[in-house]
N, C-alpha and C. Protein backbone atom coordinates (compact mmCIF):
# COMPACT_ATOMS: atom_id res chain seq x y z
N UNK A 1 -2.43 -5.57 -28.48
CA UNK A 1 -2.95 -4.87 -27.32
C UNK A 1 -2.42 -3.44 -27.37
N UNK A 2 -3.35 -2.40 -27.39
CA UNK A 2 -3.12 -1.34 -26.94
C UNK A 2 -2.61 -0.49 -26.10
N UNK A 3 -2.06 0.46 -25.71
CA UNK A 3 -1.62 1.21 -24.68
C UNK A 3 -2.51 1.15 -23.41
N UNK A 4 -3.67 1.25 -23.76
CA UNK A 4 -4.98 1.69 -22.65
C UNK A 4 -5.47 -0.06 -22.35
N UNK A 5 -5.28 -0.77 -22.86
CA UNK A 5 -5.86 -1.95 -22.92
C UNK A 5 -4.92 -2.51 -21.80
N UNK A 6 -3.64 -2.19 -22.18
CA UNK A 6 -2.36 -2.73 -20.82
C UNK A 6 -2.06 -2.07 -19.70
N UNK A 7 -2.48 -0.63 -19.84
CA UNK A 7 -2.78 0.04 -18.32
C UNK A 7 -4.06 -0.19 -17.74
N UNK A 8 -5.19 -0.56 -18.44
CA UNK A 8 -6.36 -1.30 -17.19
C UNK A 8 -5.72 -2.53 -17.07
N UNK A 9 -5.07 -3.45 -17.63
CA UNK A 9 -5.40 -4.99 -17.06
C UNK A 9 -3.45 -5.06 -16.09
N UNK A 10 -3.24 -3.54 -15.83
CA UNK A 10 -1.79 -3.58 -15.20
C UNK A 10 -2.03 -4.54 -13.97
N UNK A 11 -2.94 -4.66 -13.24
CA UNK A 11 -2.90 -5.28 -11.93
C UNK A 11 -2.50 -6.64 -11.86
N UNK A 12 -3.33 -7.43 -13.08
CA UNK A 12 -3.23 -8.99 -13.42
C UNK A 12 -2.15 -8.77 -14.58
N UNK A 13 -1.78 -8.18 -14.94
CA UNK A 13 -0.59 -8.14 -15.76
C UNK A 13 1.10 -8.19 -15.18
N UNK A 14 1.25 -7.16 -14.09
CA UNK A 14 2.41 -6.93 -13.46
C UNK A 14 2.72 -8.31 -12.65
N UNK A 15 2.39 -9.33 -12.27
CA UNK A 15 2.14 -10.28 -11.76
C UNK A 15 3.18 -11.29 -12.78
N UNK A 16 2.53 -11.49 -13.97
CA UNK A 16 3.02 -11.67 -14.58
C UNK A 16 4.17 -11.51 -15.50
N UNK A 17 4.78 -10.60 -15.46
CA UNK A 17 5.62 -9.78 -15.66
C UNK A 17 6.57 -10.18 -14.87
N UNK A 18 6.46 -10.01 -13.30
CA UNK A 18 7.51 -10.22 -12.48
C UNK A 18 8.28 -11.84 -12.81
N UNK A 19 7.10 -12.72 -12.58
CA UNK A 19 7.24 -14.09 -12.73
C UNK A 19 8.14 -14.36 -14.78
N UNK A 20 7.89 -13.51 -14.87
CA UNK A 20 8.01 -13.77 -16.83
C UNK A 20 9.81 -13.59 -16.60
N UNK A 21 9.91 -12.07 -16.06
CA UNK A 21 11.39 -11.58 -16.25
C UNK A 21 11.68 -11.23 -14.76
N UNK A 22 12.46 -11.96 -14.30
CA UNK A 22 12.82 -12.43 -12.82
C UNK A 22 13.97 -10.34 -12.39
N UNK A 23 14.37 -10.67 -14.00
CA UNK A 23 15.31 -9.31 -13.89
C UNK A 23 15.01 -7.79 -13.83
N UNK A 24 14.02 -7.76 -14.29
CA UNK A 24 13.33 -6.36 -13.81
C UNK A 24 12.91 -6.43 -12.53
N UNK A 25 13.23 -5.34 -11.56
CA UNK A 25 12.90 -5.18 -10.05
C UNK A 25 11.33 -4.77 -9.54
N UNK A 26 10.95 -5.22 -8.75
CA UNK A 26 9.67 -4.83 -8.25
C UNK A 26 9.53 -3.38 -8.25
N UNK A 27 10.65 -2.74 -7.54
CA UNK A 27 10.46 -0.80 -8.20
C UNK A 27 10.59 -0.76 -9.22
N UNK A 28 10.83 -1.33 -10.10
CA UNK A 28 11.10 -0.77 -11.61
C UNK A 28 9.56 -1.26 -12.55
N UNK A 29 8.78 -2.13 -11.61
CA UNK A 29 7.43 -2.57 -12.31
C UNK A 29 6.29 -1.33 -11.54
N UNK A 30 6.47 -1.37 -10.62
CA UNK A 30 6.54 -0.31 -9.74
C UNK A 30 6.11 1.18 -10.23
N UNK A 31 7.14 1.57 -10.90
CA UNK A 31 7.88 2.81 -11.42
C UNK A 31 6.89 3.11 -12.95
N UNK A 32 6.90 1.85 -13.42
CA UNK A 32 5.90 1.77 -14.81
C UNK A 32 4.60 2.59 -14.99
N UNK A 33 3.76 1.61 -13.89
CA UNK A 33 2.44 2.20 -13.24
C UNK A 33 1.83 2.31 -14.63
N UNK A 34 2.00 0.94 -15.36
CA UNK A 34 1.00 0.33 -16.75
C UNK A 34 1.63 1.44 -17.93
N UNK A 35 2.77 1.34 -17.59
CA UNK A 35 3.25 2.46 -19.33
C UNK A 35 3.78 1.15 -19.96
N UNK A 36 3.58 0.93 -20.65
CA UNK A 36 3.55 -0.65 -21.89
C UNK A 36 5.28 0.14 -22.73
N UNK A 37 5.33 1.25 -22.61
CA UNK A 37 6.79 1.67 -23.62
C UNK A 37 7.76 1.29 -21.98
N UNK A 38 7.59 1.90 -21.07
CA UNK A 38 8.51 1.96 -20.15
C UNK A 38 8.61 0.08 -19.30
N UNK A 39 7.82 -0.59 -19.87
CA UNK A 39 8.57 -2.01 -20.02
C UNK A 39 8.80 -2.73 -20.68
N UNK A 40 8.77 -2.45 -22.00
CA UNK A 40 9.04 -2.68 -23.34
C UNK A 40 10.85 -1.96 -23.06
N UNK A 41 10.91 -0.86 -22.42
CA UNK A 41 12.42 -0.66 -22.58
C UNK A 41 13.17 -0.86 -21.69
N UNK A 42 12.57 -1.52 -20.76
CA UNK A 42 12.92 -2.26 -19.62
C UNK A 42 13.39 -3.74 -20.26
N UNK A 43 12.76 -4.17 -20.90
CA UNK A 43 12.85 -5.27 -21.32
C UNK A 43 14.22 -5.42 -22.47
N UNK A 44 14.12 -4.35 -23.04
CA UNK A 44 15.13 -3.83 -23.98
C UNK A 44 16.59 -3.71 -23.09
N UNK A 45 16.62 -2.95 -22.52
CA UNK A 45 17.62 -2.86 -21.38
C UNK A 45 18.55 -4.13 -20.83
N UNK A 46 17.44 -4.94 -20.03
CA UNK A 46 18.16 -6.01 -19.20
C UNK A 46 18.34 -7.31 -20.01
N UNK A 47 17.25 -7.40 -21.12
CA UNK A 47 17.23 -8.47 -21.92
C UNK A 47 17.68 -8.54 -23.16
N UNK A 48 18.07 -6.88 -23.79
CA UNK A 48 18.46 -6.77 -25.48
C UNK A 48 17.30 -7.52 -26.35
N UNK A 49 16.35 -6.97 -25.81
CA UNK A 49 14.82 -7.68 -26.81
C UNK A 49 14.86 -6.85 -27.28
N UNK A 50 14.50 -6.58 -29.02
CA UNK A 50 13.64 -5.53 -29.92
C UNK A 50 12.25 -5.33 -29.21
N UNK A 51 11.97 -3.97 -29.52
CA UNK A 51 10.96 -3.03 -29.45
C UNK A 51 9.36 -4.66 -29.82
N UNK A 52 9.46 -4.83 -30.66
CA UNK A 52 8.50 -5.66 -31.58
C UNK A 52 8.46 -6.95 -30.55
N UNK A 53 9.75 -7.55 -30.42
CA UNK A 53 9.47 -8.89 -30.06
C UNK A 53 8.74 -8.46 -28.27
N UNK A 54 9.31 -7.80 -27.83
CA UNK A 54 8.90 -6.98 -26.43
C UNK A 54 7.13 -7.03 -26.12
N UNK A 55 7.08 -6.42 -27.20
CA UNK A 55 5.35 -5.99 -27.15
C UNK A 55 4.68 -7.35 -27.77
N UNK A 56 5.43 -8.48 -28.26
CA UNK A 56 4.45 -9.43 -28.47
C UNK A 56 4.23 -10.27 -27.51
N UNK A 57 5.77 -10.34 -26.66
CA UNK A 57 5.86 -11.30 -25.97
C UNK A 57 4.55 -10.69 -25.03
N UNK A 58 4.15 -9.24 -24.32
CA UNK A 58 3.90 -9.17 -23.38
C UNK A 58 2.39 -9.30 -23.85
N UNK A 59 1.88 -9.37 -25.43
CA UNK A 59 0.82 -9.60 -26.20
C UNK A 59 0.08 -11.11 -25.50
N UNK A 60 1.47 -11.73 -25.67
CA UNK A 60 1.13 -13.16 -25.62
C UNK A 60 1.00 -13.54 -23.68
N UNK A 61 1.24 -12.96 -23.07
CA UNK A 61 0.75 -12.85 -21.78
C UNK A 61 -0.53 -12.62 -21.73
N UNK A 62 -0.81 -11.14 -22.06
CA UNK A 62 -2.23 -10.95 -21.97
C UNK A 62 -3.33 -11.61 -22.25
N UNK A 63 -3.04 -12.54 -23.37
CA UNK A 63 -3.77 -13.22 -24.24
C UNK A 63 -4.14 -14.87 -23.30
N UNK A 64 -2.79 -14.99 -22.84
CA UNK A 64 -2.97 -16.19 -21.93
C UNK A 64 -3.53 -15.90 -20.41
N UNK A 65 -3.84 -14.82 -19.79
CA UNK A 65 -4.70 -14.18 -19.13
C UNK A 65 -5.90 -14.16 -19.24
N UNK A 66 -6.56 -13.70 -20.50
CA UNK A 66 -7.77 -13.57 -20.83
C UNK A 66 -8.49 -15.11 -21.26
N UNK A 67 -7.80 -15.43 -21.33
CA UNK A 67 -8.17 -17.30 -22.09
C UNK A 67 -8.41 -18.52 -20.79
């Protein structure tokens, strides 16, 4: 998934997100406003995920969204 692909589907995405990682704060999903790097390093931050595994995991959300 693309940059632009995860800032349109931010609405049904952030949802998920919250529920995924309990540890990122509602302002801090908030704060994003669909930047796919700025929760990718969010994720990096509170969780010590790599860059890679970050963007798949949130791959594999989207994917279970659309399905």
């Amino acid at each position: 998934m693309n940059k632009d692909i995860f800032k349109a589907n931010w609405k049904e995405l952030k949802g998920h997100v919250r529920k995924t990682w309990g540890k990122i704060t509602d302002d801090e999903i908030e704060e994003a406003k669909g930047n796919m790097e700025v929760i990718i390093a969010k994720l990096h931050e509170k969780y010590g995920m790599e860059k890679e595994e970050a963007r798949n995991r949130l791959n594999d959300i989207y994917k279970s969204i659309k399905h």
